[in-house]
Protein backbone atom coordinates (compact mmCIF):
# COMPACT_ATOMS: atom_id res chain seq x y z
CA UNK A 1 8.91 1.43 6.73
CA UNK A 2 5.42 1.03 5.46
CA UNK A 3 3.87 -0.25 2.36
CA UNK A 4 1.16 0.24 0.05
CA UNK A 5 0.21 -1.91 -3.21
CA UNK A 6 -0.50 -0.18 -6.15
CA UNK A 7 -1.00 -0.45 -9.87
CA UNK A 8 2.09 0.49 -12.11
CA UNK A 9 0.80 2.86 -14.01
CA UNK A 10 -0.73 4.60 -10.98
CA UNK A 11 2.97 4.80 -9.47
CA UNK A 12 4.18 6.10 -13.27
CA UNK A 13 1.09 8.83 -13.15
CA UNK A 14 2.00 10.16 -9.30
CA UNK A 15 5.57 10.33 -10.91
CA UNK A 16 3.95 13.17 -13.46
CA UNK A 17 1.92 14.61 -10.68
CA UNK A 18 4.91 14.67 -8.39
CA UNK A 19 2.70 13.13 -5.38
CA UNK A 20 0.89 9.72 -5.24
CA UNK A 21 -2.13 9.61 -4.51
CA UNK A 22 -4.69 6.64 -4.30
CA UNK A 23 -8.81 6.55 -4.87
CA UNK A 24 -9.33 5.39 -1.47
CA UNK A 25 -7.41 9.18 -0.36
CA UNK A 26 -10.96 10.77 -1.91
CA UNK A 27 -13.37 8.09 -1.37
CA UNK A 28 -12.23 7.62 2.64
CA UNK A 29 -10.05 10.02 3.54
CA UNK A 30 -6.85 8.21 3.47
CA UNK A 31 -4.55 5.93 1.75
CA UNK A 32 -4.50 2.03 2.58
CA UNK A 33 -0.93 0.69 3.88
CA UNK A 34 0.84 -2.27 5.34
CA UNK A 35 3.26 -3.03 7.91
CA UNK A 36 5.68 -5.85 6.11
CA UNK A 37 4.05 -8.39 8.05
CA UNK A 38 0.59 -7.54 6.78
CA UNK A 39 1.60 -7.23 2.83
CA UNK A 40 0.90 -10.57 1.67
CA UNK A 41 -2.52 -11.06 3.28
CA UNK A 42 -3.30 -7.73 1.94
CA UNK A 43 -2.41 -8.54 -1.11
CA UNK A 44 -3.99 -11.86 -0.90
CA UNK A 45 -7.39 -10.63 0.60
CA UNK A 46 -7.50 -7.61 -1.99
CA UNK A 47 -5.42 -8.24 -4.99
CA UNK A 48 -5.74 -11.73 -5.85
CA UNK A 49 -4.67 -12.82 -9.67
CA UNK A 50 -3.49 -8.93 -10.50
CA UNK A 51 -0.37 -8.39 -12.45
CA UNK A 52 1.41 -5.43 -12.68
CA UNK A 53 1.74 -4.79 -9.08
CA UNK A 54 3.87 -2.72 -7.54
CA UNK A 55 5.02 -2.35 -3.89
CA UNK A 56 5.91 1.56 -2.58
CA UNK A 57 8.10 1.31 0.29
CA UNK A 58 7.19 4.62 2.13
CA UNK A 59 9.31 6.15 4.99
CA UNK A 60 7.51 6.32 7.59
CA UNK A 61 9.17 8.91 9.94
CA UNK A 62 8.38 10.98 6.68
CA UNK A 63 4.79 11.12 6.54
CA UNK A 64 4.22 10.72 10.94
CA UNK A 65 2.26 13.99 10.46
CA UNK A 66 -0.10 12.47 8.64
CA UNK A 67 -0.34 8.71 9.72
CA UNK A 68 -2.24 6.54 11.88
CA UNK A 69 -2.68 2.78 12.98
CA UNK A 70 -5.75 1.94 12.71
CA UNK A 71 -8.06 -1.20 12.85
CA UNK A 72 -10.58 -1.67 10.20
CA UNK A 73 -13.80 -0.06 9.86
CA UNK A 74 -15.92 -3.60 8.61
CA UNK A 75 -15.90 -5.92 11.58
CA UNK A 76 -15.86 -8.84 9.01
CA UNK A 77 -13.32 -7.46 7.57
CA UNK A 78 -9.86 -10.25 6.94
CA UNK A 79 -7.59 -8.01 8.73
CA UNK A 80 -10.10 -7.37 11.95
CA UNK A 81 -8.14 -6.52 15.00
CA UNK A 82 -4.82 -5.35 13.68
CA UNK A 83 -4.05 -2.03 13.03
CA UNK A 84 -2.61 -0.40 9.73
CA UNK A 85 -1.22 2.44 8.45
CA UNK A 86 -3.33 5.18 6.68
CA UNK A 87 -1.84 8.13 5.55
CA UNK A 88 -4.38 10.90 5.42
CA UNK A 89 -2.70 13.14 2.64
CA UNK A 90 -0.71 12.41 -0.58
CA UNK A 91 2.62 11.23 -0.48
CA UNK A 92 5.25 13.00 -1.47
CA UNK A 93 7.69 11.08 -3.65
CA UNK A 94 10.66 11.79 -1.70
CA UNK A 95 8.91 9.95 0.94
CA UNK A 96 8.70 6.59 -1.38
CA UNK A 97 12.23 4.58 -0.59
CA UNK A 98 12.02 1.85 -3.03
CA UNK A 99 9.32 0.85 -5.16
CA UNK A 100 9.13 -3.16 -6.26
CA UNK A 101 7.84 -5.12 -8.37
CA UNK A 102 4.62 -7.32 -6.89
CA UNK A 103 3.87 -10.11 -9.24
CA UNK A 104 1.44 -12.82 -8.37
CA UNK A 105 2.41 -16.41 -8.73
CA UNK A 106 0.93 -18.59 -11.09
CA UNK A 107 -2.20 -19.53 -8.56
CA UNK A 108 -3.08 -15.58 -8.39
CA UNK A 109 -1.62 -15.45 -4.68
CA UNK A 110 1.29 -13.54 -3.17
CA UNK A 111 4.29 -13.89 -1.68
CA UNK A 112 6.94 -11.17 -0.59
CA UNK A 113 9.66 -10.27 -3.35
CA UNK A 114 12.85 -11.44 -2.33
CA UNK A 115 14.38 -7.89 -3.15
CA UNK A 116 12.13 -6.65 -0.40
């Protein structure tokens, strides 16, 4: 399973479109993801203090054609040295599990949803 953060009204608009797809997919090439482990310092380096968060909990063996691990571009970047998941095409929404809600906590930080 893999996991990308996303806005809930971007998750309700992919559900009209009948594929997700994400800014980053035009602007880079590919769509940002995280392994579970790597969710809440994603979240925390990138999405501190949102609301209306939502995770998509992606099949992975669904989308293998086009994913890859891969380390950050940005050596300063917070997750240097790990590798993540990009998928380099929309995703179909067959391919999304379980989607759940990602609220912050009261500080703006993240933790994993216990329904997770």
């Amino acid at each position: 399973m893999i996991y990308h953060i996303t806005e809930k009204l971007s998750w309700e608009g992919a559900q009209e479109k009948g594929k997700y797809t994400a800014p980053s997919l035009e602007l880079e090439g590919f769509i940002h993801c995280s392994t579970r482990e790597q969710i809440v310092q994603t979240a925390n380096n990138f999405y501190k203090g949102q609301q209306d968060l939502v995770l998509l909990c992606i099949d992975e063996d669904s989308v293998t054609d086009v994913l890859k691990y891969e380390a950050p571009v940005a050596s300063n970047d917070p997750g240097a040295g790990l590798l993540f998941p990009h998928v380099y095409a929309p995703i179909d929404l067959a391919s999304v599990y379980k989607v759940v809600d990602f609220p912050c906590e009261s500080d703006g930080s993240f933790r994993l949803p216990e329904t997770l």
